[in-house]
Structures are given as C-alpha cells and as structure tokens.
C-alpha atoms as a PDB file:
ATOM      1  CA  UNK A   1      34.524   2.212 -10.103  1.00  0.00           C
ATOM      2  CA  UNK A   2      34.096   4.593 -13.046  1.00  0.00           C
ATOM      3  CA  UNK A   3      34.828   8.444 -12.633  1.00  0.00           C
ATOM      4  CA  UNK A   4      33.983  11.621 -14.085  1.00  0.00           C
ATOM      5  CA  UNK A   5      34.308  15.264 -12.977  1.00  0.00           C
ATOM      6  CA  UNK A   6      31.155  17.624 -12.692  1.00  0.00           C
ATOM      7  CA  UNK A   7      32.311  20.872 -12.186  1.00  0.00           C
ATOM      8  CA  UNK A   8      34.913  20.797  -9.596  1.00  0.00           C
ATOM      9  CA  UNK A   9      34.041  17.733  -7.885  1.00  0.00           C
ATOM     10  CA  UNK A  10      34.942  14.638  -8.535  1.00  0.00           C
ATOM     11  CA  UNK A  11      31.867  11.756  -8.416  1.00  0.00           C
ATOM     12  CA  UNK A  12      31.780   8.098  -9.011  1.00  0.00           C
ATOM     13  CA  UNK A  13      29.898   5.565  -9.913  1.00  0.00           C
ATOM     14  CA  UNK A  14      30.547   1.867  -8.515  1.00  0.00           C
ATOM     15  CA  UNK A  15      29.127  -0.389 -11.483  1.00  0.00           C
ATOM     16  CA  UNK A  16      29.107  -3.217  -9.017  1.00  0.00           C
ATOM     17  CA  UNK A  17      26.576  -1.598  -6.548  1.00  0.00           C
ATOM     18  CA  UNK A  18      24.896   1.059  -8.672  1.00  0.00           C
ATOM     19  CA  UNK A  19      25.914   3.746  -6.072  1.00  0.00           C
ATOM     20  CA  UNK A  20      27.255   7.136  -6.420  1.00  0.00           C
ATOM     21  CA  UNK A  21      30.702   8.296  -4.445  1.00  0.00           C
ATOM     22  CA  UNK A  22      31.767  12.246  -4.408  1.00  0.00           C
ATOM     23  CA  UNK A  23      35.561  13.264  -3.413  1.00  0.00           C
ATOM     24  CA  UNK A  24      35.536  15.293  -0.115  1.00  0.00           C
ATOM     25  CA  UNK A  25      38.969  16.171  -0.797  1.00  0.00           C
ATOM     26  CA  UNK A  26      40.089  13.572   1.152  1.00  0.00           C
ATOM     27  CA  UNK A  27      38.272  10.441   0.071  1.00  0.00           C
ATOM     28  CA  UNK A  28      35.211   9.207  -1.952  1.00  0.00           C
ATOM     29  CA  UNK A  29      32.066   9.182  -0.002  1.00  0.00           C
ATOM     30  CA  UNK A  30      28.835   8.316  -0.387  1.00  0.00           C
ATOM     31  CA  UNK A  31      26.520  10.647  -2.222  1.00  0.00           C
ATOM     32  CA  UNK A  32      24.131   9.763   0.162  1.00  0.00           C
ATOM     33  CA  UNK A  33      25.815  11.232   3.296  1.00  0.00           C
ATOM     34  CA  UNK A  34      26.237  14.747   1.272  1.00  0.00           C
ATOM     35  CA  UNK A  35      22.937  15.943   2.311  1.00  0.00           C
ATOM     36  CA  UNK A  36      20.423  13.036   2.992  1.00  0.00           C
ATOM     37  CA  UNK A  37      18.956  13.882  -0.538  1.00  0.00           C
ATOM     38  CA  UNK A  38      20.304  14.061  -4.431  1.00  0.00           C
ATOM     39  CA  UNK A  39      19.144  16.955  -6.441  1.00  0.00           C
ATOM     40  CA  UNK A  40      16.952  16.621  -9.704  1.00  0.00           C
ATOM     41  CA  UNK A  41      19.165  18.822 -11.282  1.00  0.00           C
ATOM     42  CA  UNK A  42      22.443  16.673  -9.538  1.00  0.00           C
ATOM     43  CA  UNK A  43      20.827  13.346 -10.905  1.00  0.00           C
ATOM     44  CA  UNK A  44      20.321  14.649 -14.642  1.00  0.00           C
ATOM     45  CA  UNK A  45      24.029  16.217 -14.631  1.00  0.00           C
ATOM     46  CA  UNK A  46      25.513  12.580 -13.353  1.00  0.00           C
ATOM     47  CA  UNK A  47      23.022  11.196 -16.049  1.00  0.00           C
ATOM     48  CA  UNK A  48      24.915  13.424 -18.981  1.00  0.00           C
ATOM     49  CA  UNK A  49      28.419  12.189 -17.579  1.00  0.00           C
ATOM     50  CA  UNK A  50      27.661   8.796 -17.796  1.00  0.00           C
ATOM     51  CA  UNK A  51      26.179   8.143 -20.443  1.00  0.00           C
ATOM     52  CA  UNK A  52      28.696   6.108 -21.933  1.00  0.00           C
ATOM     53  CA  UNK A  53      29.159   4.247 -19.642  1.00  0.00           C
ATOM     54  CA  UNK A  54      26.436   2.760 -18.752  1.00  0.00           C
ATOM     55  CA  UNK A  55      24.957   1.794 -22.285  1.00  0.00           C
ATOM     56  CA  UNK A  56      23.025   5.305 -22.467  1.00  0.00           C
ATOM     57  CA  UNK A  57      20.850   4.610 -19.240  1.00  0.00           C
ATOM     58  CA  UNK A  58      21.348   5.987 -15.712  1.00  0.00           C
ATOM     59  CA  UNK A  59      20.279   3.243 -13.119  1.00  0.00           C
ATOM     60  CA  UNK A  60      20.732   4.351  -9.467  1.00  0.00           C
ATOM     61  CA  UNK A  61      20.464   3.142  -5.773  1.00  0.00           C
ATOM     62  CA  UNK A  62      20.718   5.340  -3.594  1.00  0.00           C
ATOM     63  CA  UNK A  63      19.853   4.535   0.073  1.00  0.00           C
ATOM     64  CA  UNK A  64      17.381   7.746   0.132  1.00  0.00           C
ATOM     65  CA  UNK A  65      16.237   9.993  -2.090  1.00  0.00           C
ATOM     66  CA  UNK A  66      14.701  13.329  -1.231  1.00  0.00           C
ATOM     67  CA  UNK A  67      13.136  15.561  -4.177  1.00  0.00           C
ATOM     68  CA  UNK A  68      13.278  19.230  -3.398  1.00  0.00           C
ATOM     69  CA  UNK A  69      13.624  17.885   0.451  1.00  0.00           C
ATOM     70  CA  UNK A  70      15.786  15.514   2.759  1.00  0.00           C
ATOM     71  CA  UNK A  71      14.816  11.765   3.097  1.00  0.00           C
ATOM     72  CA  UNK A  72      15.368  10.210   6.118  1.00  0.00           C
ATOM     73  CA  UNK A  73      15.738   6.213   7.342  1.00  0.00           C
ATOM     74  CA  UNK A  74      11.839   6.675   7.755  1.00  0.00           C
ATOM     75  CA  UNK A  75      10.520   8.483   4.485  1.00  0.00           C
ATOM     76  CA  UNK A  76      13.659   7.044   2.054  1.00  0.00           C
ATOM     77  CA  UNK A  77      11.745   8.997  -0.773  1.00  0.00           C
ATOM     78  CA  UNK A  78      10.718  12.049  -0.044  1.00  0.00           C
ATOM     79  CA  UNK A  79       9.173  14.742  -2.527  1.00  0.00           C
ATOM     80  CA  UNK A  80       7.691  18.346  -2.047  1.00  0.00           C
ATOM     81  CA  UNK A  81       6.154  19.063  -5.161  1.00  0.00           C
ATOM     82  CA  UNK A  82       2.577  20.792  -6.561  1.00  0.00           C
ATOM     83  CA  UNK A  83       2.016  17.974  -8.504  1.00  0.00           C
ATOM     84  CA  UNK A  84       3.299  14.402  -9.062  1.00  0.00           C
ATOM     85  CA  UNK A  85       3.019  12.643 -12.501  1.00  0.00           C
ATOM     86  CA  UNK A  86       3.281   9.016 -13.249  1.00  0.00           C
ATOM     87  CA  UNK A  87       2.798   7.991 -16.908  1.00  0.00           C
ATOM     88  CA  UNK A  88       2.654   4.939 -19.316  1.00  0.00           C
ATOM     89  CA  UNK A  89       6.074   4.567 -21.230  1.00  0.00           C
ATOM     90  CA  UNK A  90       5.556   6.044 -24.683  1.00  0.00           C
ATOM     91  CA  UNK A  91       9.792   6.018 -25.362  1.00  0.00           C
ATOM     92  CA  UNK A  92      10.752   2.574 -24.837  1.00  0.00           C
ATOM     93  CA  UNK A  93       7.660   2.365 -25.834  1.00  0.00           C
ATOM     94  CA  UNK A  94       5.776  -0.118 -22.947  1.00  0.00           C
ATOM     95  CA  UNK A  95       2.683  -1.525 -22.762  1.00  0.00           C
ATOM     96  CA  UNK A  96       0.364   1.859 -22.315  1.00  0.00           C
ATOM     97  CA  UNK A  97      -0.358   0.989 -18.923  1.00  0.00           C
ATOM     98  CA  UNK A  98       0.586   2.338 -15.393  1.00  0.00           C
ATOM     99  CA  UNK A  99       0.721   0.293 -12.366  1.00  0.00           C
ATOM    100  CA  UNK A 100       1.430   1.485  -8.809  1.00  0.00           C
ATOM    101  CA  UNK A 101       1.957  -1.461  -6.494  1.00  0.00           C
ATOM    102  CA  UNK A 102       1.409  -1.105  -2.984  1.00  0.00           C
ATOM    103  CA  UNK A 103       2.755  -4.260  -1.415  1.00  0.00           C
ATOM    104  CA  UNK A 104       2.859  -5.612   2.247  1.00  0.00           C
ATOM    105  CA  UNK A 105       4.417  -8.249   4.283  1.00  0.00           C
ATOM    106  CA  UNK A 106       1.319  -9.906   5.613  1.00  0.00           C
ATOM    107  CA  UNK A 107      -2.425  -9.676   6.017  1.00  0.00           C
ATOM    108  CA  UNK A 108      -2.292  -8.179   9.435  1.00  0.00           C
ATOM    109  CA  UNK A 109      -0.109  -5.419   8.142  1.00  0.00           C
ATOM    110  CA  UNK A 110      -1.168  -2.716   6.145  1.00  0.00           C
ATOM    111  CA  UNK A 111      -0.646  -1.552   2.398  1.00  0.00           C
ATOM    112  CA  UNK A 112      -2.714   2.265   2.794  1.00  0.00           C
ATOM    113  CA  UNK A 113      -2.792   5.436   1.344  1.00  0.00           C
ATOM    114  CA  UNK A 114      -2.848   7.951   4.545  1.00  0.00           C
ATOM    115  CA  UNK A 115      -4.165  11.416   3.647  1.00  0.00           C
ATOM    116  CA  UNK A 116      -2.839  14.150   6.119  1.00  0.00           C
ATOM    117  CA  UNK A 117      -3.609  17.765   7.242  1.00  0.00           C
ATOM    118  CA  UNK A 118      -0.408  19.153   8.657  1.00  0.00           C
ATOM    119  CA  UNK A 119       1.194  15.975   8.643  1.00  0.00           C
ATOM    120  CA  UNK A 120      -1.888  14.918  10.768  1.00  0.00           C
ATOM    121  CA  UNK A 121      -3.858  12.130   9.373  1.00  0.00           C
ATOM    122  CA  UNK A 122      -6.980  12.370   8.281  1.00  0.00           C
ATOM    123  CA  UNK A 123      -7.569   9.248   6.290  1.00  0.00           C
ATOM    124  CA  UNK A 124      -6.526   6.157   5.436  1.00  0.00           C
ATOM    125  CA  UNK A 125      -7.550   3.799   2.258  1.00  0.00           C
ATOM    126  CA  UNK A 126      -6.008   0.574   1.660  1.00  0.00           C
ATOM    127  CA  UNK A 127      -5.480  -2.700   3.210  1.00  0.00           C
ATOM    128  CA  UNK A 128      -5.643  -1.851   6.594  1.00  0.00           C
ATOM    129  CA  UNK A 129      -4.564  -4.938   8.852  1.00  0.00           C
ATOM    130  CA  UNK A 130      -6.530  -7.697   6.772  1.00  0.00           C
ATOM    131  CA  UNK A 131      -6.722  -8.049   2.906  1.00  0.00           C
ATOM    132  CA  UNK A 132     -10.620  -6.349   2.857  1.00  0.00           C
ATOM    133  CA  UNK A 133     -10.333  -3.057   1.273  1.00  0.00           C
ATOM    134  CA  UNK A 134     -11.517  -0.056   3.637  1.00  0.00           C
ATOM    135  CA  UNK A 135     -11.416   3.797   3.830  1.00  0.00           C
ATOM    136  CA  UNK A 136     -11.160   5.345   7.755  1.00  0.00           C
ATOM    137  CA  UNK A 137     -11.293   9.093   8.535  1.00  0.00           C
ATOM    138  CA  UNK A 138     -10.370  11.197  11.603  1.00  0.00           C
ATOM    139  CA  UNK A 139     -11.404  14.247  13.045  1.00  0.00           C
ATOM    140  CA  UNK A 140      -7.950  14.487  15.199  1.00  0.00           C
ATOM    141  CA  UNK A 141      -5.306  12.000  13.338  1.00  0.00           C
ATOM    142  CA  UNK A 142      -5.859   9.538  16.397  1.00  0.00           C
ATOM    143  CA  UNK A 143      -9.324   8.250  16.583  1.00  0.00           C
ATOM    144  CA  UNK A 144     -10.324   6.361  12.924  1.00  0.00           C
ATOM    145  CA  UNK A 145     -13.914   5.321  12.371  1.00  0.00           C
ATOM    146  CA  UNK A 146     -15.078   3.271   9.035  1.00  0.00           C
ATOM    147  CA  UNK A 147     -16.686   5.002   6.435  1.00  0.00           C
ATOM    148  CA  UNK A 148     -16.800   1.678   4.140  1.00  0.00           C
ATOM    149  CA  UNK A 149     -15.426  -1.636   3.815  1.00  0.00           C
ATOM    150  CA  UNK A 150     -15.161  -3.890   0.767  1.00  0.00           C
ATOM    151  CA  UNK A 151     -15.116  -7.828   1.431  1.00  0.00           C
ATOM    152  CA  UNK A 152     -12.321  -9.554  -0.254  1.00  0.00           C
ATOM    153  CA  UNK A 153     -13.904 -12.317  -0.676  1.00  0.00           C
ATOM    154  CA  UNK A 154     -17.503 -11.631  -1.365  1.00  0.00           C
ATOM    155  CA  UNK A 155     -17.048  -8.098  -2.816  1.00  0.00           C
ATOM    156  CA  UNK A 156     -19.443  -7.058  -1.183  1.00  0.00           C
ATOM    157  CA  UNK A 157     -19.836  -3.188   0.473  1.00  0.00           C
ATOM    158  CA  UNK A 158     -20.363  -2.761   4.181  1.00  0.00           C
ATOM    159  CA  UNK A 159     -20.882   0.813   5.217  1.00  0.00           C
ATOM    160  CA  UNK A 160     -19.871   0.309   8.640  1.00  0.00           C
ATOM    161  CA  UNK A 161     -21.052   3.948   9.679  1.00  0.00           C
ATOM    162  CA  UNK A 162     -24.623   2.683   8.476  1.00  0.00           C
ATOM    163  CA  UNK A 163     -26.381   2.790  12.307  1.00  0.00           C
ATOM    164  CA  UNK A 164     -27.798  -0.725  12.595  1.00  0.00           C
ATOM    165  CA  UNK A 165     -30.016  -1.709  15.460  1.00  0.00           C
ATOM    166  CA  UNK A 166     -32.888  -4.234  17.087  1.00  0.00           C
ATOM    167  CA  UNK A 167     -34.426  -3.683  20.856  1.00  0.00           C
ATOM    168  CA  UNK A 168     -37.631  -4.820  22.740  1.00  0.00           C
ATOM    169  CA  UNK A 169     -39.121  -4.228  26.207  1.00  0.00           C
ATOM    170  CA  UNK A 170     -38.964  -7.170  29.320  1.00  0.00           C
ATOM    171  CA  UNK A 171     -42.114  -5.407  30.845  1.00  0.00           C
ATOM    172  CA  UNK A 172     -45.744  -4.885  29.669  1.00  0.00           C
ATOM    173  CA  UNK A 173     -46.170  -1.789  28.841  1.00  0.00           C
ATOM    174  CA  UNK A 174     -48.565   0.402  30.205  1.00  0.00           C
ATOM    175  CA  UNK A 175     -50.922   2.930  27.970  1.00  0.00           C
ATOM    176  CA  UNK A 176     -53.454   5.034  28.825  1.00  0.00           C
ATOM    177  CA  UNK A 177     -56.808   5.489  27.262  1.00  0.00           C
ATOM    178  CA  UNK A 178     -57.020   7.976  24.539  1.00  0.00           C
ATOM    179  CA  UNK A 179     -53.058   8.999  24.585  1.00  0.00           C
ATOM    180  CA  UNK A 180     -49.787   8.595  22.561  1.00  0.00           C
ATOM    181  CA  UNK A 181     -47.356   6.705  24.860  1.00  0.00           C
ATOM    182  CA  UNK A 182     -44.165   6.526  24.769  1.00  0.00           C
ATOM    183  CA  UNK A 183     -42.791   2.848  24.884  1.00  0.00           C
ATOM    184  CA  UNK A 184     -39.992   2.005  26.908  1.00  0.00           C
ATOM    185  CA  UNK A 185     -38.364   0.214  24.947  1.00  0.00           C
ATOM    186  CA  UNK A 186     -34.896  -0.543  27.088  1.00  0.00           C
ATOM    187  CA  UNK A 187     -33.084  -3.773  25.453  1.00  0.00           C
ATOM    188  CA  UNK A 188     -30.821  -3.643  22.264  1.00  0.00           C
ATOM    189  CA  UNK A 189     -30.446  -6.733  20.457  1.00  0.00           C
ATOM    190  CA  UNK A 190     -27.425  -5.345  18.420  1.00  0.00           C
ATOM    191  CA  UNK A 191     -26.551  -1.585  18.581  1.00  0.00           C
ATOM    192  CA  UNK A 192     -23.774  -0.290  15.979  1.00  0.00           C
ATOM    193  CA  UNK A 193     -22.575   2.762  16.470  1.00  0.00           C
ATOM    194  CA  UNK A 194     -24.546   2.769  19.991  1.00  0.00           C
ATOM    195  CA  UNK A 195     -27.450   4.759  17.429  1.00  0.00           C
ATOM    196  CA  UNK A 196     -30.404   3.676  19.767  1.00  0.00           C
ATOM    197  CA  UNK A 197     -30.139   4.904  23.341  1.00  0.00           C
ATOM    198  CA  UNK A 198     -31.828   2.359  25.568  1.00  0.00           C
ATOM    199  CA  UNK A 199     -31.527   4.721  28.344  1.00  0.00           C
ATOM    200  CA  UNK A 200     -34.224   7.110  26.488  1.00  0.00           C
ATOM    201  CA  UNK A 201     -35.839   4.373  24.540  1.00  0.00           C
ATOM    202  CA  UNK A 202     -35.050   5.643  21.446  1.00  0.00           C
ATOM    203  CA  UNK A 203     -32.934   5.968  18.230  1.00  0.00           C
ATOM    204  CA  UNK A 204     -30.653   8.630  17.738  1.00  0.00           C
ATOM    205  CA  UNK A 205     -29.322   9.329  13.636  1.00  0.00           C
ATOM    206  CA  UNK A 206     -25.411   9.153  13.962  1.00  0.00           C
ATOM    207  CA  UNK A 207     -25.927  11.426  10.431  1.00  0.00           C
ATOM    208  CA  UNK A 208     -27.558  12.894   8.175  1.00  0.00           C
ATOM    209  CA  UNK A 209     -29.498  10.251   5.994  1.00  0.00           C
ATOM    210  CA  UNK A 210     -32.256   8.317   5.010  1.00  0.00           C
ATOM    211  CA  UNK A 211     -33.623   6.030   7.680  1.00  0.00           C
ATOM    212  CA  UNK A 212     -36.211   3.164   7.724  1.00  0.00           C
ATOM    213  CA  UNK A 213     -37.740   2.182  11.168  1.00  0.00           C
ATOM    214  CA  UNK A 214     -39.764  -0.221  12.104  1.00  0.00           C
ATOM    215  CA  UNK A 215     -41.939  -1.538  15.399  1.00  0.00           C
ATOM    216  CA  UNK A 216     -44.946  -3.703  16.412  1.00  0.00           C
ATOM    217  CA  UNK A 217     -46.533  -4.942  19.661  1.00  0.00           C
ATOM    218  CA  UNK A 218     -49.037  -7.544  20.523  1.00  0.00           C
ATOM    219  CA  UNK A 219     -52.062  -5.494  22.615  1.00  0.00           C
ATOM    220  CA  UNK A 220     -52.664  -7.509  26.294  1.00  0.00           C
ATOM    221  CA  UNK A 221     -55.888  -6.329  28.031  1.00  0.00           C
ATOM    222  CA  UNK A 222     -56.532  -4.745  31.318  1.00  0.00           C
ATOM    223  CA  UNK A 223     -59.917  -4.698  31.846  1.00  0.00           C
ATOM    224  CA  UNK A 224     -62.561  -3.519  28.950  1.00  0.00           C
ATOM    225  CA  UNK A 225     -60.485  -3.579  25.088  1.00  0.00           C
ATOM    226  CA  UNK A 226     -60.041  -0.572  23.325  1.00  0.00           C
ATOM    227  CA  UNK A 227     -62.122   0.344  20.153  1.00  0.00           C
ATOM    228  CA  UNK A 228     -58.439   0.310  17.978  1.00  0.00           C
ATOM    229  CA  UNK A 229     -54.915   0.276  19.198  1.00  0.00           C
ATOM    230  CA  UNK A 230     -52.480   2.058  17.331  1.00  0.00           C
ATOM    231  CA  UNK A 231     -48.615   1.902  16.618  1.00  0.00           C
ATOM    232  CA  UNK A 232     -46.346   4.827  16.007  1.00  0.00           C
ATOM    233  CA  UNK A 233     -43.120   7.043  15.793  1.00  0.00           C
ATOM    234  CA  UNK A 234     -42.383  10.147  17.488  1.00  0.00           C
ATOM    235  CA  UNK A 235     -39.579  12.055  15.778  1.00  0.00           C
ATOM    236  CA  UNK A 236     -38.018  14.685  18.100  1.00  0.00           C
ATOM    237  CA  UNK A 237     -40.204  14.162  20.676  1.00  0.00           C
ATOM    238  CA  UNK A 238     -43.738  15.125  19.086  1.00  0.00           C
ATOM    239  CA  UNK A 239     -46.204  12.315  19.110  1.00  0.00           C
ATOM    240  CA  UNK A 240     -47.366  10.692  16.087  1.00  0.00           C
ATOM    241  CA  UNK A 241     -49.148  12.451  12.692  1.00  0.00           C
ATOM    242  CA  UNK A 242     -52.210  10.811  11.563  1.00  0.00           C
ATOM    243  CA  UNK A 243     -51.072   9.218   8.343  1.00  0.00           C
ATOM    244  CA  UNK A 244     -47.044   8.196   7.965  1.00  0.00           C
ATOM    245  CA  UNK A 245     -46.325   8.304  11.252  1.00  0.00           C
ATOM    246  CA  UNK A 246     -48.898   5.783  12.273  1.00  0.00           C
ATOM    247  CA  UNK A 247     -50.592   2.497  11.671  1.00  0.00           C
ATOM    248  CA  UNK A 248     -54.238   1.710  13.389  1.00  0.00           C
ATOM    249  CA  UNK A 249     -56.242  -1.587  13.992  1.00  0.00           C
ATOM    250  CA  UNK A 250     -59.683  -1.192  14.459  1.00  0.00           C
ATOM    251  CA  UNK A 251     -62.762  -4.122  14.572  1.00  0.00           C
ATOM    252  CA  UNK A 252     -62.152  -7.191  16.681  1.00  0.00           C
ATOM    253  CA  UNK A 253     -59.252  -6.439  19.228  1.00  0.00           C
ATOM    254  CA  UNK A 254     -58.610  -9.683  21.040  1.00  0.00           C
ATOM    255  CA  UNK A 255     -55.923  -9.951  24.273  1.00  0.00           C
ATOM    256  CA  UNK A 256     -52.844 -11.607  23.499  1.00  0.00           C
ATOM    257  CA  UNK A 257     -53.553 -12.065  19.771  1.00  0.00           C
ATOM    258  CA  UNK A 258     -54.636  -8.767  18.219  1.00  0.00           C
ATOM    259  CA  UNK A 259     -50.858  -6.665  16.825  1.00  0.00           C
ATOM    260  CA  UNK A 260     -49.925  -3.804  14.786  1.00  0.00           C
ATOM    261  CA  UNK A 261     -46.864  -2.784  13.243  1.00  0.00           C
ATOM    262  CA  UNK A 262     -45.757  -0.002  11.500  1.00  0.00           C
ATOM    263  CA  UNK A 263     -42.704   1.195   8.643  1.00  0.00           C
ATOM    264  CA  UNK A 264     -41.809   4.438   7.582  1.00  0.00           C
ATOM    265  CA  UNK A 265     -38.415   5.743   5.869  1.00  0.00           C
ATOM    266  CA  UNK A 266     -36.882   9.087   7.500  1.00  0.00           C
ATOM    267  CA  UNK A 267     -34.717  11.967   6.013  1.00  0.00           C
ATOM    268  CA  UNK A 268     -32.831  12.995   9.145  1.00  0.00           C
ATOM    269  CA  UNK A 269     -30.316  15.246   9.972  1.00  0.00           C
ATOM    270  CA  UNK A 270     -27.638  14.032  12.770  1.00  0.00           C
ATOM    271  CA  UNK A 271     -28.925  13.608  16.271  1.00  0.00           C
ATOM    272  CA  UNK A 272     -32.368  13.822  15.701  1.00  0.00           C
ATOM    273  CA  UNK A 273     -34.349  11.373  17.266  1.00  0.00           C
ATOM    274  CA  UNK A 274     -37.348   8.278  16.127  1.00  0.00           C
ATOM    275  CA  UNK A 275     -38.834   6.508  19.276  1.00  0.00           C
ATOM    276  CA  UNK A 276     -42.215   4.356  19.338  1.00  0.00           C
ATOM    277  CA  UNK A 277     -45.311   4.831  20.597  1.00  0.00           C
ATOM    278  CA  UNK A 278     -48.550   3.295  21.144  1.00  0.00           C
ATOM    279  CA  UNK A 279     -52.220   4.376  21.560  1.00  0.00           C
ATOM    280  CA  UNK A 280     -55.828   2.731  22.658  1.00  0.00           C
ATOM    281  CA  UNK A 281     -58.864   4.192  22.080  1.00  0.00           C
ATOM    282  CA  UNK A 282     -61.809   4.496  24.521  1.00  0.00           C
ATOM    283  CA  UNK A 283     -59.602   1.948  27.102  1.00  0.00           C
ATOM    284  CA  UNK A 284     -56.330   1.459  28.456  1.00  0.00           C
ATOM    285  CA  UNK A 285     -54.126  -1.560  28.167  1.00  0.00           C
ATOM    286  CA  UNK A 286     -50.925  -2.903  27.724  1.00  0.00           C
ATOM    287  CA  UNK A 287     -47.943  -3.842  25.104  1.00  0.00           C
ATOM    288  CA  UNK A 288     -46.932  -7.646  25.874  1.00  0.00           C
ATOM    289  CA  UNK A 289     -43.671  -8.140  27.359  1.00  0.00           C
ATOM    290  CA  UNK A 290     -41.125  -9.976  25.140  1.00  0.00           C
ATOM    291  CA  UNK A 291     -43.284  -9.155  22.073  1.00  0.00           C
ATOM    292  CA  UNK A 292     -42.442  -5.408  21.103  1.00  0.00           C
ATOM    293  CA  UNK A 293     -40.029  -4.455  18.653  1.00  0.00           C
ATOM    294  CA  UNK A 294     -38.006  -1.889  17.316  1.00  0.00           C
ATOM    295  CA  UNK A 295     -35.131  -1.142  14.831  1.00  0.00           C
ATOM    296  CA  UNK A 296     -34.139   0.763  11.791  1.00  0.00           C
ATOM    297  CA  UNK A 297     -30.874   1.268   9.929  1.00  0.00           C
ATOM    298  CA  UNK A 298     -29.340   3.651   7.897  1.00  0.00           C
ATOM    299  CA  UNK A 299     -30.325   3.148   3.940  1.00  0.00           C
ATOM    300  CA  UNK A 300     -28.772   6.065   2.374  1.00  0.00           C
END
C-alpha cells in the first residue's frame, strides 16, 4: 500500500486493488465506509497526491460512488447535478467518438433508460425484456402502455398505440325504408386497444389522429327492392352527410348480389366516435348476415 497525507488525515492507496483506505485514528478503513460517497473535490486532491505514483494517472474502484449525493448497494453511482457531460477524448487524444453502452444479461432482461417525475417513472426506452427496441410511458409510474416498438430483426416500426380493428354482424340486419340505420355491428375480429366497442357497435378513437374506416354489406331483400341502397358513417352519432360520409348504388339492385362499400379518412380528437350505417330508398330490406364489415386503424 502506498501513503500520503491530505491535510490531517492520512489516506492510502492499495496498488493491488485500486482502492482507497483513510486512518480513523485507529486503523485504515475503507474510503468507502466514510460516507457511502467520495467527493469531487476529495477525488481530485487524492489525484494531486498521487501522482507519482501511479505513472501520472488516478485509476480508482471504489465500491460506490455518489457525486454531490450518497450511493447506495442499489444506485452504486449516484449524481445530483444540472447537467451531465460526456465527451470524445481530445487529450489522449481518442478516436472523436463517444459511446455509452448499456449492456444486459439476457434478452428477457432489460437494458432501458427510465425517465422519472419525483422518482416516479414516467418512461422507459430501451430493451425492455426482448432485444426489439421500444419506448413505454405512464400516467402513474405503474401502468406502461407502448407508444412504439422497433423490430430487431426486420427494423421495422410498430406503433402499438395505433387502434387496429375488424368486426361484422351474425344477423341480417334490418333497415327501414327511407332512413339512416344504424348497423349492429357486434363481432370484433381483432380489437387493439379495445378501440371498437361491440357493445355500441362502434369505434371509439383511443387519440387524437387521423383515421381511415372502412365498411360494406351485401343488400338481401324483403319484399319489393329499393331504388338504391346506401353505405355510411355516422361520426358522433349524426347520420351520414351526402358526399364523404357516404357511398350510394343506384340501377339494378339484385338480392344477395347487389353491395356497397365505402372509405373515408377521419381527423379525430380522443373518444369521438365512427359507426356504420345503411340506407334503402323507396323499400326496406336487409344487410346479409356474415357479409358486413367494418374496421379502420389509426394512420397518423
């Protein structure tokens, strides 16, 4: 062990195991169990002292190391600081680049960034129990949900808060002459994010975005055929516009053969609502079991 004295303690430095030892006044001692933490200030002073001995280069190990705080066994460095800066090496002088490594054990463990409010989380980025990349937020620092994830394999992007959905009727649909029905359409085929409420037969934005729907249904008579059937969206519960929010056939309508369908892209706001609904001129009929459709997902 080499010794020096800084100011009137006495602190060594075991070249064998790179530690620091201070005198208590009745043996040496860790640095380490001073105060759970070494100064800046402590460090640069031991730096100065040894310079000579160590070939003009301080190279320490300390079991924690707290920065203007105290580490513990679970946050071995710890810093509170404004500001953090990590820069190329322009002395030695290195390559110009600067690496951070992030490394884990395994692919079901994680290698993260976790962004906190109050020491709450709020976010987490990284390699979060698989080797994908993916970036989670929470409202409460308990429940995550995926904003985006990034296939390792494939690159590519899957923004998992996208609302994705399919669903069709098992009943013919009953409509009115002359009137914008509502289908009841009650069956999801796939539902992320539960975004279309079977319950009210409709879709429900998750957020704010742009949407595209789209639905069709094959007309099946009940007595005389109506003049033009017609395929639609209500958003927030008002019927159909002439124009975007609908799509007519007109001419020959034949049972069992004669369809429309319909498109349209949607700016909504969160929670407002797209359903489907169809309309037959001069007389009533029905949409086909088995053979309407609806879905939409989130674009943008």
């Amino acid at each position: 062990m080499s010794v020096t004295r800084l100011s009137t303690s006495w602190l060594g430095y075991d070249l064998d195991t790179n530690d620091l030892w201070f005198w208590d006044g009745a043996r040496f001692r860790p640095l380490v169990e001073a105060a759970g933490y070494a100064t800046t200030d402590a460090l640069a002073s031991v730096q100065a002292a040894m310079q000579t001995q160590i070939d003009g280069k301080l190279s320490v190990s300390p079991e924690l190391l707290g920065i203007n705080t105290t580490a513990d066994a679970t946050n071995r460095l710890a810093l509170k600081s404004d500001a953090a800066l990590f820069s190329h090496d322009d002395v030695t002088p290195g390559t110009g680049d600067m690496r951070i490594a992030v490394n884990k054990s395994a692919a079901g463990k994680d290698a993260a960034f976790v962004f906190e409010n109050a020491f709450s989380p709020r976010a987490l980025f990284g390699l979060l129990g698989d080797d994908n990349v993916t970036f989670k937020v929470s409202a409460d620092g308990s429940t995550f949900k995926t904003g985006f994830t990034i296939d390792r394999s494939t690159g590519q992007v899957d923004l998992a808060q996208g609302a994705k959905f399919g669903a069709y009727i098992n009943f013919d649909q009953y409509v009115g002459a002359d009137a914008w029905t509502k289908i009841g359409v009650n069956n999801a085929r796939h539902n992320d994010f539960s975004a279309f409420d079977a319950g009210a037969n409709r879709f429900v934005a998750p957020a704010a975005g742009y949407y595209l729907v789209g639905a069709k249904y094959r007309f099946k008579a009940n007595a005389a055929v109506p003049t033009a059937i017609k395929i639609g969206f209500g958003k927030n519960g008002v019927a159909p516009a002439a124009g975007d929010d609908e799509c007519a056939q007109q001419g020959a309508i034949v049972s069992l053969v004669s369809s429309v369908q319909h498109m349209q892209l949607y700016k909504l706001a969160a929670n407002e609502t797209i359903d489907v609904r169809a309309f037959m001129a001069t007389n009533d009929g029905y949409c086909e079991s088995g053979s309407v459709a609806f879905w939409g997902a989130r674009i943008a």
